[in-house]
Every structure is written in C-alpha cells, then in structure tokens.
N, C-alpha and C. Protein backbone atom coordinates (compact mmCIF):
# COMPACT_ATOMS: atom_id res chain seq x y z
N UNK A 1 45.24 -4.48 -13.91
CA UNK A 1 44.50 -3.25 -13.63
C UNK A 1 44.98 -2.16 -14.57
N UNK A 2 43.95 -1.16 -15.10
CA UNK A 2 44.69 -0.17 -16.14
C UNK A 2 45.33 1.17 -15.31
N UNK A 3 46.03 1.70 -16.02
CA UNK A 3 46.56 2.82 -15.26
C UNK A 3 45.66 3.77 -14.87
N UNK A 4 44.48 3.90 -15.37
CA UNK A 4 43.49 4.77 -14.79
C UNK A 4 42.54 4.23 -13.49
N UNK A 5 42.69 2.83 -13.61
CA UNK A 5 42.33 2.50 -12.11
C UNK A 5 43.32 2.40 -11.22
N UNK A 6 44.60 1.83 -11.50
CA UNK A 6 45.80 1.71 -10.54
C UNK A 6 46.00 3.66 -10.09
N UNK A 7 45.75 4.65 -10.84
CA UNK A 7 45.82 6.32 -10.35
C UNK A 7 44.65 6.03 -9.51
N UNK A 8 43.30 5.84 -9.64
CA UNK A 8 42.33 5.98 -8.98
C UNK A 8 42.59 5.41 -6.97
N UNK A 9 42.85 4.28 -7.55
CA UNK A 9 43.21 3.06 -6.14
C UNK A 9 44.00 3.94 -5.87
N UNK A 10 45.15 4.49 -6.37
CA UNK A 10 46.16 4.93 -5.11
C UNK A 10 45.95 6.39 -4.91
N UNK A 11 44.86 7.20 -5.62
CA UNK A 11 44.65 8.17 -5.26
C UNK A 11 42.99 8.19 -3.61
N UNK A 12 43.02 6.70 -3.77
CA UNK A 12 41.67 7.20 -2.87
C UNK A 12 42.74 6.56 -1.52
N UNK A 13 43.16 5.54 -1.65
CA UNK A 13 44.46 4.98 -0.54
C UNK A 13 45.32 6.31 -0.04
N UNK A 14 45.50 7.46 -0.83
CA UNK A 14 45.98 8.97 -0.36
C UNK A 14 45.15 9.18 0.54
N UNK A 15 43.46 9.74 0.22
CA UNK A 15 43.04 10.01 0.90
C UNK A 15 42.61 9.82 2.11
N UNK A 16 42.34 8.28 1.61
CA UNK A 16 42.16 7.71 3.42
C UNK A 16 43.07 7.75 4.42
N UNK A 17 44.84 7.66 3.97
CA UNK A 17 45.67 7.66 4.55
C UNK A 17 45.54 9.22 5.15
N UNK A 18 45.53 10.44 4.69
CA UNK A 18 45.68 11.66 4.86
C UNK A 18 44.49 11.75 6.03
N UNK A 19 43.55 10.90 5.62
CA UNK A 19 42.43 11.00 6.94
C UNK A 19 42.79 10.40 8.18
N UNK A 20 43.21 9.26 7.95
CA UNK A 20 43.27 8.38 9.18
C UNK A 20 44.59 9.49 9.98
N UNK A 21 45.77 9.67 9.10
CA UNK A 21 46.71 10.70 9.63
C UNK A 21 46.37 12.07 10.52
N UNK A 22 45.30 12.44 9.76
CA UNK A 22 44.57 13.83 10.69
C UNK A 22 43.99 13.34 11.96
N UNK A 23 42.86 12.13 11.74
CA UNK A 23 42.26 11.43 12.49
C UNK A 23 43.23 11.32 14.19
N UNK A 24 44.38 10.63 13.69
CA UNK A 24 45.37 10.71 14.72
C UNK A 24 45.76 11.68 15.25
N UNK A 25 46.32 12.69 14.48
CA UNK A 25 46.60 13.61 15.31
C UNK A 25 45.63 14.64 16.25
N UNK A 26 44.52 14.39 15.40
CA UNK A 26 43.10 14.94 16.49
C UNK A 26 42.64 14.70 17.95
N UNK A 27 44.10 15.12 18.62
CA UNK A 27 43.42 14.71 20.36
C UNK A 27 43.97 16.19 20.71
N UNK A 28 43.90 16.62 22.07
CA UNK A 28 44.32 18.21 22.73
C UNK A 28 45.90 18.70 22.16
N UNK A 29 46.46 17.68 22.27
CA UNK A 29 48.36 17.80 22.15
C UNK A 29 47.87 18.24 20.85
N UNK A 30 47.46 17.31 19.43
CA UNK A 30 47.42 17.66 18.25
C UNK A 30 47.30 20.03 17.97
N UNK A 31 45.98 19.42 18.80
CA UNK A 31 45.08 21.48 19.05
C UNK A 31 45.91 21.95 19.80
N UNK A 32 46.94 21.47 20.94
CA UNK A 32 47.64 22.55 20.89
C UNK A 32 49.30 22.72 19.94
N UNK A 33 49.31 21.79 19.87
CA UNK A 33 50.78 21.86 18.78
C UNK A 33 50.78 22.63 17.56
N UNK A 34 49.61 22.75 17.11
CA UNK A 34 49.06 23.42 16.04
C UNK A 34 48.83 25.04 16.51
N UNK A 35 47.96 24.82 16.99
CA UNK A 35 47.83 26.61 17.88
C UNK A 35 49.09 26.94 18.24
N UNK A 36 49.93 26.58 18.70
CA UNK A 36 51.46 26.94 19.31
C UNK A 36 52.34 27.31 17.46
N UNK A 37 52.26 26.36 16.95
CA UNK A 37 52.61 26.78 15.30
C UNK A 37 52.31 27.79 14.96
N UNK A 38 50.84 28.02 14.70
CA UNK A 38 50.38 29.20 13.52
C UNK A 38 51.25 30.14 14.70
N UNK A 39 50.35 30.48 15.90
CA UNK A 39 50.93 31.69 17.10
C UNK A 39 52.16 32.19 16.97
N UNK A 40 53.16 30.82 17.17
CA UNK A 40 54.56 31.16 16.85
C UNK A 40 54.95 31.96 15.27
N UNK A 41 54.29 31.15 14.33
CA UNK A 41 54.93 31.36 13.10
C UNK A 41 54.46 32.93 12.76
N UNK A 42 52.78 33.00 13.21
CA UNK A 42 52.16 34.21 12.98
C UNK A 42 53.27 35.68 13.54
N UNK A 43 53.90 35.06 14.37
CA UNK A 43 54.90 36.33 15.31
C UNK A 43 56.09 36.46 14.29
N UNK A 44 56.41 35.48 14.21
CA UNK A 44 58.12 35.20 13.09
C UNK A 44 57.48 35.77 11.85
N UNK A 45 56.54 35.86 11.27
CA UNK A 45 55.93 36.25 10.17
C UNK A 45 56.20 37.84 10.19
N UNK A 46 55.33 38.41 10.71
CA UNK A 46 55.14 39.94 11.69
C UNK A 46 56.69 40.03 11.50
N UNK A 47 57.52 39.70 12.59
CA UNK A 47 59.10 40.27 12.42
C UNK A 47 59.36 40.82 10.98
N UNK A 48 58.97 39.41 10.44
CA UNK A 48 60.07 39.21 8.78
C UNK A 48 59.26 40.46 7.77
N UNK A 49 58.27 41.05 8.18
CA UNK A 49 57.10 42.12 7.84
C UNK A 49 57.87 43.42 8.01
N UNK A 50 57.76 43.69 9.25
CA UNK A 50 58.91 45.36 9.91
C UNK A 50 60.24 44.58 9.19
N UNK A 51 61.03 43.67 9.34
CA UNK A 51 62.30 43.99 8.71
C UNK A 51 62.57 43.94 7.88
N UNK A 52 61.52 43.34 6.95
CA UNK A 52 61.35 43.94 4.88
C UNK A 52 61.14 45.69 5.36
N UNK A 53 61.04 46.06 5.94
CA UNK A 53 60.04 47.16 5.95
C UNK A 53 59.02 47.61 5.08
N UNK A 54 57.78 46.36 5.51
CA UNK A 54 56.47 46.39 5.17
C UNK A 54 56.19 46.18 3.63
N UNK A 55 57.50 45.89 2.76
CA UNK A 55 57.07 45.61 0.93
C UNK A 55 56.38 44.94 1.33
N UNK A 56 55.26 44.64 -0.06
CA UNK A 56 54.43 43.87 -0.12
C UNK A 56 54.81 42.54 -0.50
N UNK A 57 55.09 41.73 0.40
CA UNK A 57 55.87 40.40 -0.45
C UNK A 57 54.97 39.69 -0.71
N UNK A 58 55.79 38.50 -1.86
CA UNK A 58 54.46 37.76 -2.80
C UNK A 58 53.60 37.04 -2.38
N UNK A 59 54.09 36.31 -0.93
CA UNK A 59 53.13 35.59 -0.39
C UNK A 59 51.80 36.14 0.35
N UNK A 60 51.53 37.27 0.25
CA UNK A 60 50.46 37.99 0.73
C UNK A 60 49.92 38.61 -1.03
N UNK A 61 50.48 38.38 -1.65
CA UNK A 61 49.58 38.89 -3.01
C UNK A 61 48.65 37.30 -3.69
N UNK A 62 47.70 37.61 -4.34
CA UNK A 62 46.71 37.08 -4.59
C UNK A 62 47.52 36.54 -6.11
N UNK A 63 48.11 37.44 -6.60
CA UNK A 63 49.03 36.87 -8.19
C UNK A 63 49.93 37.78 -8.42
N UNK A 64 50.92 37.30 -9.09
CA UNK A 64 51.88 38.32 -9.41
C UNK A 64 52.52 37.81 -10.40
N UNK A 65 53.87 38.25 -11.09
CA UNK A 65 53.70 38.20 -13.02
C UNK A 65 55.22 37.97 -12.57
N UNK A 66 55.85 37.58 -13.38
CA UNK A 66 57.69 37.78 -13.35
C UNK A 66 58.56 38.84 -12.93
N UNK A 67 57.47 40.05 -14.13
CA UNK A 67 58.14 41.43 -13.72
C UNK A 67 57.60 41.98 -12.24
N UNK A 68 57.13 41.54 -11.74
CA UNK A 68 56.30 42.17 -10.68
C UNK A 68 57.09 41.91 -9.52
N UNK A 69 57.56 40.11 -9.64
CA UNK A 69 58.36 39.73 -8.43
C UNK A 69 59.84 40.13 -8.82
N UNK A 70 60.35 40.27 -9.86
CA UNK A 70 61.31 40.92 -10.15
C UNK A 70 61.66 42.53 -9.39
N UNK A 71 60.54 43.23 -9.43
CA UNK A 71 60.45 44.42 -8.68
C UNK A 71 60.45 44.32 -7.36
N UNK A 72 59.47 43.81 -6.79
CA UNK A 72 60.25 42.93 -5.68
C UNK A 72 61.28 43.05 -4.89
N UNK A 73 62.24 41.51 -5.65
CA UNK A 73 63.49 41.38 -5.11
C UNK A 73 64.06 42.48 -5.73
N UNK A 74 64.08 43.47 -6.64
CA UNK A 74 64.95 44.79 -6.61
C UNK A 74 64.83 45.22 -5.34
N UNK A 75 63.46 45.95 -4.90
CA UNK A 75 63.04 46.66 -4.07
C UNK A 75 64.17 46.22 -2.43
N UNK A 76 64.32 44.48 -2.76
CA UNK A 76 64.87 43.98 -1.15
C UNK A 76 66.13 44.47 -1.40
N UNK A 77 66.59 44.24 -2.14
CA UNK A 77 67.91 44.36 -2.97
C UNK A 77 68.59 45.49 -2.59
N UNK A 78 67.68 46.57 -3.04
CA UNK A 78 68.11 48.10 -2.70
C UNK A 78 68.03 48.40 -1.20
N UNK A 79 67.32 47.74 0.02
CA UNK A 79 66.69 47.72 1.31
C UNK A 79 67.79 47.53 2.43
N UNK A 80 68.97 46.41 1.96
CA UNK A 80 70.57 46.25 2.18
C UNK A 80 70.91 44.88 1.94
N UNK A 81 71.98 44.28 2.32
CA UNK A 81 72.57 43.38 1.71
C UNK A 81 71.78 42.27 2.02
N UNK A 82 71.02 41.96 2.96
CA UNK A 82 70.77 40.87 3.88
C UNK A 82 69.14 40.59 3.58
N UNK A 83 68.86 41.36 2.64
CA UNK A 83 67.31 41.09 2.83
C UNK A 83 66.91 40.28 1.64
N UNK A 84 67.05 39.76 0.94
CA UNK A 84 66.70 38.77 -0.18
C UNK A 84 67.25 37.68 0.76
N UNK A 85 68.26 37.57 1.25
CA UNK A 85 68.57 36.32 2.60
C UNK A 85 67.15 36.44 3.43
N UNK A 86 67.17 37.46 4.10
CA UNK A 86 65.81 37.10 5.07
C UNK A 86 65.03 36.83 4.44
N UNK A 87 64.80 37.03 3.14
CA UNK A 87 63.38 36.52 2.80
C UNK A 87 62.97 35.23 2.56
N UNK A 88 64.24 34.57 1.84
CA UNK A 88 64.34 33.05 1.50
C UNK A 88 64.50 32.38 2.56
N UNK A 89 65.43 32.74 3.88
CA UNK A 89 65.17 32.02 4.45
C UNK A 89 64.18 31.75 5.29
N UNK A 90 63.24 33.00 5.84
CA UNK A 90 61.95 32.95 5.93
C UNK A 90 61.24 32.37 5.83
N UNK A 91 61.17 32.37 4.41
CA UNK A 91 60.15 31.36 3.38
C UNK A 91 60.27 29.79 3.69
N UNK A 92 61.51 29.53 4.00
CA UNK A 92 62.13 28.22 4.38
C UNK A 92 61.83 27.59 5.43
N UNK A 93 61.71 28.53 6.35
CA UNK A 93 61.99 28.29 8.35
C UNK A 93 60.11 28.79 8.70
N UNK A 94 60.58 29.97 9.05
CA UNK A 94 58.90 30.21 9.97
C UNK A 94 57.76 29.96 8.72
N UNK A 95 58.05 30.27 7.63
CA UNK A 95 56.69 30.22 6.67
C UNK A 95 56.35 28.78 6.11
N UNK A 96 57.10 28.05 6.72
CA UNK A 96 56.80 26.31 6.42
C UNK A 96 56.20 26.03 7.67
N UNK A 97 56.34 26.23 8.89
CA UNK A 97 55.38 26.17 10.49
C UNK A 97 54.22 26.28 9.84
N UNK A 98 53.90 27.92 9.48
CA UNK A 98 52.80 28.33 9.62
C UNK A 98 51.64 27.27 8.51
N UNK A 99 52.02 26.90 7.40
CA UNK A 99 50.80 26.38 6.36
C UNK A 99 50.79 24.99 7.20
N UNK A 100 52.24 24.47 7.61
CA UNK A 100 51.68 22.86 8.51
C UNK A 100 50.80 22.87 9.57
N UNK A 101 50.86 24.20 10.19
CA UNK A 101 50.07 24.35 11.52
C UNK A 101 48.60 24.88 10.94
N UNK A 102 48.65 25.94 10.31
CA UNK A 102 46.80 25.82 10.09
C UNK A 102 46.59 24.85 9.08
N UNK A 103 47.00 24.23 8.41
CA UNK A 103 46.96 22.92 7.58
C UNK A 103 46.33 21.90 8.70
N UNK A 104 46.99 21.88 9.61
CA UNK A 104 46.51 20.52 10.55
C UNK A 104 45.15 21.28 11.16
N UNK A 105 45.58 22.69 11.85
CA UNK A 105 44.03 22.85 12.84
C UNK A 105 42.87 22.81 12.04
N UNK A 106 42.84 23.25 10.40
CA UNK A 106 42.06 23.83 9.71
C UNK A 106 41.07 21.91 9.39
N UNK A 107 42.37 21.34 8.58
CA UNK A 107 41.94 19.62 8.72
C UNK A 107 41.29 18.65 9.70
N UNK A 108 42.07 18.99 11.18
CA UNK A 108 41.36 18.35 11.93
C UNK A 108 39.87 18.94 12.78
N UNK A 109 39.55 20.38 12.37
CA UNK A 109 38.20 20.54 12.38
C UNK A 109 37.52 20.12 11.49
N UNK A 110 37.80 20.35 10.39
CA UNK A 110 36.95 19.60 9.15
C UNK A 110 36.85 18.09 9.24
N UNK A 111 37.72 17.34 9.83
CA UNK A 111 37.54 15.47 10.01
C UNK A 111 36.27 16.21 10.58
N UNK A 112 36.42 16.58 11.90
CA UNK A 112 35.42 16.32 13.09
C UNK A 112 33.76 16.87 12.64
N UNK A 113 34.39 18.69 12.22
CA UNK A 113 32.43 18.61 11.37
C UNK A 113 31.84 18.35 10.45
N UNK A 114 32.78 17.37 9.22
CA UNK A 114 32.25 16.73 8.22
C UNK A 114 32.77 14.87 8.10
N UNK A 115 32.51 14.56 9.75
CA UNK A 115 32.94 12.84 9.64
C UNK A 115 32.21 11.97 9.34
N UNK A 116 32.56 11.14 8.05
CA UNK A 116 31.55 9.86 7.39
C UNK A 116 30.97 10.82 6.14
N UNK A 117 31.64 12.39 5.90
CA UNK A 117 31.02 12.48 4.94
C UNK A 117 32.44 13.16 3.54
N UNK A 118 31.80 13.86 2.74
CA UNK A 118 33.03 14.00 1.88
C UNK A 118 34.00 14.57 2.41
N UNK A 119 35.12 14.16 1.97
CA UNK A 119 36.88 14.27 2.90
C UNK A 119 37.30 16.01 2.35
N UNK A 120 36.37 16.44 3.34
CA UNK A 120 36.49 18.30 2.89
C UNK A 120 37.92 18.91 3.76
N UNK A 121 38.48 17.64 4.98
CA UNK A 121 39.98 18.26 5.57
C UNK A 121 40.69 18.29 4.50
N UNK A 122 40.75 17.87 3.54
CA UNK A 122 41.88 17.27 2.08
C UNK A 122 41.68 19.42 1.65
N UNK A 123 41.02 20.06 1.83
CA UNK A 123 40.96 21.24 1.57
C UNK A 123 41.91 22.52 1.97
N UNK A 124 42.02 22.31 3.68
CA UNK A 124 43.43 23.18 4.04
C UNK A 124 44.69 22.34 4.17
N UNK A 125 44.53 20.85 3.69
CA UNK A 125 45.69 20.04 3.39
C UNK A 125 46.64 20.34 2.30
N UNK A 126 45.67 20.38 1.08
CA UNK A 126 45.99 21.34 -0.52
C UNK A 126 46.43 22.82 -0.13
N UNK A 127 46.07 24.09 0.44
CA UNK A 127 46.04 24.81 0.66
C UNK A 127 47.55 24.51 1.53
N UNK A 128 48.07 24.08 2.26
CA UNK A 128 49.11 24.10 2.90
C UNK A 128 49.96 23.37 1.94
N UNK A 129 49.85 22.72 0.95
CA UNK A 129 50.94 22.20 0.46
C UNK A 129 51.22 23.30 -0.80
N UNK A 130 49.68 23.94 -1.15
CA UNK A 130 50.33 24.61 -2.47
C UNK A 130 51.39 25.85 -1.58
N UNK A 131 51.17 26.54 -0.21
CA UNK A 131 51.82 27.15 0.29
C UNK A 131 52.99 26.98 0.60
N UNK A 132 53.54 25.68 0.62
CA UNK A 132 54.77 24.97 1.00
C UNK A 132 55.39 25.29 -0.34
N UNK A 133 55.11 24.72 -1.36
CA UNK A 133 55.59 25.37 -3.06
C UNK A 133 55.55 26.48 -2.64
N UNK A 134 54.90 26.97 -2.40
CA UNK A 134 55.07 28.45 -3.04
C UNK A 134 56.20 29.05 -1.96
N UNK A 135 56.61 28.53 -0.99
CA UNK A 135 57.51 28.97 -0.65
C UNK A 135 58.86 28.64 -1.27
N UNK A 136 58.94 27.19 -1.34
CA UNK A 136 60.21 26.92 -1.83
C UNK A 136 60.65 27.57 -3.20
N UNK A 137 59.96 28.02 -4.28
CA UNK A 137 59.92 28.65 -5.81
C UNK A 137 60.50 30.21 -4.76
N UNK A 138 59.49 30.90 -3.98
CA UNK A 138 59.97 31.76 -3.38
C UNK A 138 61.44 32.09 -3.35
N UNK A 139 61.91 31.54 -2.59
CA UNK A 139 63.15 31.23 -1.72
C UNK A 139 64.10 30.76 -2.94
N UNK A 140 63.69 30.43 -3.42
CA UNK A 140 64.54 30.30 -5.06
C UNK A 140 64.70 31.43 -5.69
N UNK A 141 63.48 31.53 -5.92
CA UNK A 141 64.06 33.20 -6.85
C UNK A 141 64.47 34.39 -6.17
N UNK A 142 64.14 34.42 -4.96
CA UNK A 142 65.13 35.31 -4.04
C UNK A 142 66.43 35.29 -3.97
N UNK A 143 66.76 33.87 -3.78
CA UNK A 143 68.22 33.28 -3.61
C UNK A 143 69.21 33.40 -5.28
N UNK A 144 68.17 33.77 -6.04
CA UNK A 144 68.96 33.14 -7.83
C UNK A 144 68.40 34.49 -8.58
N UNK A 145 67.91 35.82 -7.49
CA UNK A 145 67.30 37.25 -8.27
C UNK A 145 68.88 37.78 -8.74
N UNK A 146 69.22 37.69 -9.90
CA UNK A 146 69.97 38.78 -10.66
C UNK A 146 69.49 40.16 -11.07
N UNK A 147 68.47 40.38 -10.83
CA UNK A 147 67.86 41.48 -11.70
C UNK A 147 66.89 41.57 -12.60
N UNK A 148 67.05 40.58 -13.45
CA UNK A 148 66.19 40.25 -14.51
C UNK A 148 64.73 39.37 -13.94
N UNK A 149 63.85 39.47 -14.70
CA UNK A 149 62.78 38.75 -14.15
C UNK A 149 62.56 36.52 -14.59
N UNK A 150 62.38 35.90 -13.63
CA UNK A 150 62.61 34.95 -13.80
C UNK A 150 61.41 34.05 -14.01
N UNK A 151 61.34 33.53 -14.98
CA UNK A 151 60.21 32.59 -15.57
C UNK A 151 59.44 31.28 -14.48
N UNK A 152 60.37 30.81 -13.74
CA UNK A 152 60.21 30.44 -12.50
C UNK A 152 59.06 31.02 -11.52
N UNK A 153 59.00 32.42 -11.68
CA UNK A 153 57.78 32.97 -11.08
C UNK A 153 56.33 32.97 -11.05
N UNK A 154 56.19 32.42 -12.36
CA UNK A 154 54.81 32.13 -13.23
C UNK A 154 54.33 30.83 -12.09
N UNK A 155 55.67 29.79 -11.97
CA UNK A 155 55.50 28.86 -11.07
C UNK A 155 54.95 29.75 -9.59
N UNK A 156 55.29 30.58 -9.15
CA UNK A 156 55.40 30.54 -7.47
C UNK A 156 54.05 31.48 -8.10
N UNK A 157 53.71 32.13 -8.43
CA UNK A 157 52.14 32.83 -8.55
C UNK A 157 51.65 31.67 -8.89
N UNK A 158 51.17 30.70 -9.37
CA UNK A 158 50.53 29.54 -9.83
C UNK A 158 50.10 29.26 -8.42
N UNK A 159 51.13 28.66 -7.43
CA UNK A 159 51.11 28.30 -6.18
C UNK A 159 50.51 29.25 -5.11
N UNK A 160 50.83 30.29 -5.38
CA UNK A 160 50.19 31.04 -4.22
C UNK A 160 48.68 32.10 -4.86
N UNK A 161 48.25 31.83 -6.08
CA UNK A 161 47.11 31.73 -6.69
C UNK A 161 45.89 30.60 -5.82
N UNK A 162 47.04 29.41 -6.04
CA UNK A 162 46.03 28.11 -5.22
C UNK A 162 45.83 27.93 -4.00
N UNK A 163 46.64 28.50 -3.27
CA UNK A 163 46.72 28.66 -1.77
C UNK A 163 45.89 29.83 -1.83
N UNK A 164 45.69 30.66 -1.98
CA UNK A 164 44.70 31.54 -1.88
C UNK A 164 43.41 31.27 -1.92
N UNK A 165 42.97 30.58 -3.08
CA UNK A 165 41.80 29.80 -3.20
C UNK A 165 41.74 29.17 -2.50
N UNK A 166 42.31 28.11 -2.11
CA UNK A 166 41.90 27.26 -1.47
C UNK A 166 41.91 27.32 -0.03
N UNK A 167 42.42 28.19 0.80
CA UNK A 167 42.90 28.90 1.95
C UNK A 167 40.83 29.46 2.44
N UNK A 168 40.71 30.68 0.95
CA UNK A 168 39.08 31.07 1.57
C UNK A 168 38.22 29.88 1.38
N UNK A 169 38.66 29.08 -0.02
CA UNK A 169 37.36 27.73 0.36
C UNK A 169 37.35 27.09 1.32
N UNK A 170 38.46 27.23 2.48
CA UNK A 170 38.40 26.30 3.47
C UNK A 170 37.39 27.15 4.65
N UNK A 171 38.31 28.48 4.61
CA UNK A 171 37.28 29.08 5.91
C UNK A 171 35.40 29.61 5.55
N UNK A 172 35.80 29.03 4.10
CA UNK A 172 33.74 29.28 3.51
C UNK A 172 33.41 27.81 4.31
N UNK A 173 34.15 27.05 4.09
CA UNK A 173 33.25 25.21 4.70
C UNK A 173 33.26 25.51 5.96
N UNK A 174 34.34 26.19 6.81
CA UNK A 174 34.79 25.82 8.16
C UNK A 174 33.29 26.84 8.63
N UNK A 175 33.03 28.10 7.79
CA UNK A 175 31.65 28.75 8.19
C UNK A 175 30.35 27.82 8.28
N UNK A 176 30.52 27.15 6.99
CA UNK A 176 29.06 26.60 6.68
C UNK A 176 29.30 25.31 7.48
N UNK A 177 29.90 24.50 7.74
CA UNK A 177 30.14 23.77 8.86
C UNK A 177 29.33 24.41 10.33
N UNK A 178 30.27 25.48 10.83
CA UNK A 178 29.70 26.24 11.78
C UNK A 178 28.47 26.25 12.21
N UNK A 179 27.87 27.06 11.12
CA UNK A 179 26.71 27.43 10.85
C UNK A 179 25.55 26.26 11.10
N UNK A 180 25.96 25.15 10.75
CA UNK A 180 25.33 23.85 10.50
C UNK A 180 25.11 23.62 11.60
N UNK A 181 26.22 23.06 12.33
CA UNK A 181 26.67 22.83 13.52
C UNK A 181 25.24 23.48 14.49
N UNK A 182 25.71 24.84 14.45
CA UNK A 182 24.84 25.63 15.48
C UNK A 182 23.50 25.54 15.20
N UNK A 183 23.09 25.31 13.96
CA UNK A 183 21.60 25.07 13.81
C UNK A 183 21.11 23.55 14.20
N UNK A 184 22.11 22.32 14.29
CA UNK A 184 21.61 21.50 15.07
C UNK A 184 21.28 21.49 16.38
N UNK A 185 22.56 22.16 17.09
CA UNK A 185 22.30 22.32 18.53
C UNK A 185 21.12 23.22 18.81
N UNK A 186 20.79 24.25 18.30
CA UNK A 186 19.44 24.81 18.59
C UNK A 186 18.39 24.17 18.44
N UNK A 187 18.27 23.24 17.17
CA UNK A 187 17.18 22.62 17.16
C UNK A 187 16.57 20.92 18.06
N UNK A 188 17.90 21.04 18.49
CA UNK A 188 18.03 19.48 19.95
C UNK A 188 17.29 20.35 20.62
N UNK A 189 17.88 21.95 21.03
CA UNK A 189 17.51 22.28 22.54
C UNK A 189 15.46 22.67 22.58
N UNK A 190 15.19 23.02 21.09
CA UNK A 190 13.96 23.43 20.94
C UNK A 190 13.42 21.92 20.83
N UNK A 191 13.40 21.07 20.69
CA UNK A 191 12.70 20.19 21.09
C UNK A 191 12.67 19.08 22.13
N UNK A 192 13.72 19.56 23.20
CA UNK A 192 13.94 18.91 24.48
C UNK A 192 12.95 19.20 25.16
C-alpha cells in the first residue's frame, strides 16, 4: 500500500474511531458529565478572570503576535509574584475541563443531528484539541516569560487562531442543524 493510502486508511480508521467514541459516550451520564465540566470549568475560568484582574488574556483574543503576549506576561508580572503561576497553571487544570467538556457536548450533538451523514462532530473535536495546544504553548510561555518576547508564541496564536474558527464553525452547524431540525418537525406536524 503507498503511503498516501496507508495516511488515508488510518486517517478515516481516526475518524470512525472518534465517532464510534462520541457515539458511546452519548447517553444522559455522557450530557451530564459534560454540562457539569463546561459549568464547573466556566466558574474556575471567571475566578482565574477577577484574579488576573480582568487583563485580557490570550485565550480570549482572536490572535496575538510575540510582542503582544510578551506584554501580557509583563502586565502579570507587574500584578505580583503569583500570577504568571496562576495563569499556567490555569491553563493546565480548569482550561483543559473546559475544551474536553464542550468538545464532547458540542460532538455528541452533532453525531445525533448529522447521523449517517458527514462526520461534522470531528468539528468541536478539532476545536478542543487546537484549545488544548493552545493551552499547553500558553502555560509555557508563562512559565519560561523572561521579559523578552518568545517565538513560541506565533505557535500558541496559531492554536488559538484555530480554536476560534473552529469553535464559531461549530456553533454556525450546531444553528443550521437546529434550524433544520425544527423545520422538519413543523413540517411532520403540518401534514399530520
């Protein structure tokens, strides 16, 4: 087999696996383990928000440049000793909950309103993993900020560039899904 079919085979064997995986976890326990995640993490998030006191940290920016996150970790830097710690570890602890937990709720609605058709859960699956990078690059350059701006960053904006994207393409499907959805059920009930 050539290496462009042996990538292919084990890239579609990903996907099915990643399906059948969602597939499973799609019963009430799954919806609520997940809802209990984001909820929780959404709160631990909020904290780690008031005790930056409210900087804009990178994971809520859309892109940011070397010098930018450099300013940044000055900004924590100057804030007191402990806050480039809270942030990495943050990034580490509650902000890894949160992309696994709407990663799964976001996936296992998408199995359910697009099943037998293209594998559109693989959408807040990407979206939670580029968020998972982008934490760990995070939490790195927090942990390794001297001052100077670190090239490494280009990496963690890359990542949370794609999580961004891919974060609204999910809740555009999870709409038009919706949307779909509700126009079938109206149109069962208008011709019952």
């Amino acid at each position: 087999m050539s290496d462009e079919g042996s990538a292919g085979w084990a890239a579609s064997g990903l996907v099915e696996w990643v399906g059948v995986t969602v597939g499973r976890c799609s019963t009430w326990r799954g919806v609520i383990a997940g809802l209990v995640g984001v909820v929780g993490s959404v709160g631990g998030l909020a904290w780690r928000q008031a005790r930056l006191s409210g900087l804009d940290l990178l994971d809520s920016r859309g892109w940011y440049t070397p010098d930018e996150a450099a300013v940044l970790f000055d900004s924590l830097d100057r804030l007191d000793a402990s806050a480039l710690a809270v942030y990495a570890t943050t990034a580490l602890t509650i902000d890894m909950v949160f992309p696994a937990s709407y990663g799964l709720l976001f996936a296992m609605l998408l199995l359910r309103m697009f099943r037998g058709r293209a594998p559109l859960y693989l959408l807040p699956v990407t979206a939670a993993l580029a968020d998972a990078l982008e934490n760990v690059t995070v939490a790195a350059l927090a942990l390794s900020h001297d001052g100077a701006p670190s090239p490494l960053a280009w990496a963690a904006g890359v990542f949370t560039s794609a999580k961004t994207v891919l974060f609204v393409a999910t809740l555009c499907v999870i709409c038009v899904g919706g949307i779909g959805w509700m126009g079938q059920r109206l149109s069962r009930r208008q011709f019952r």
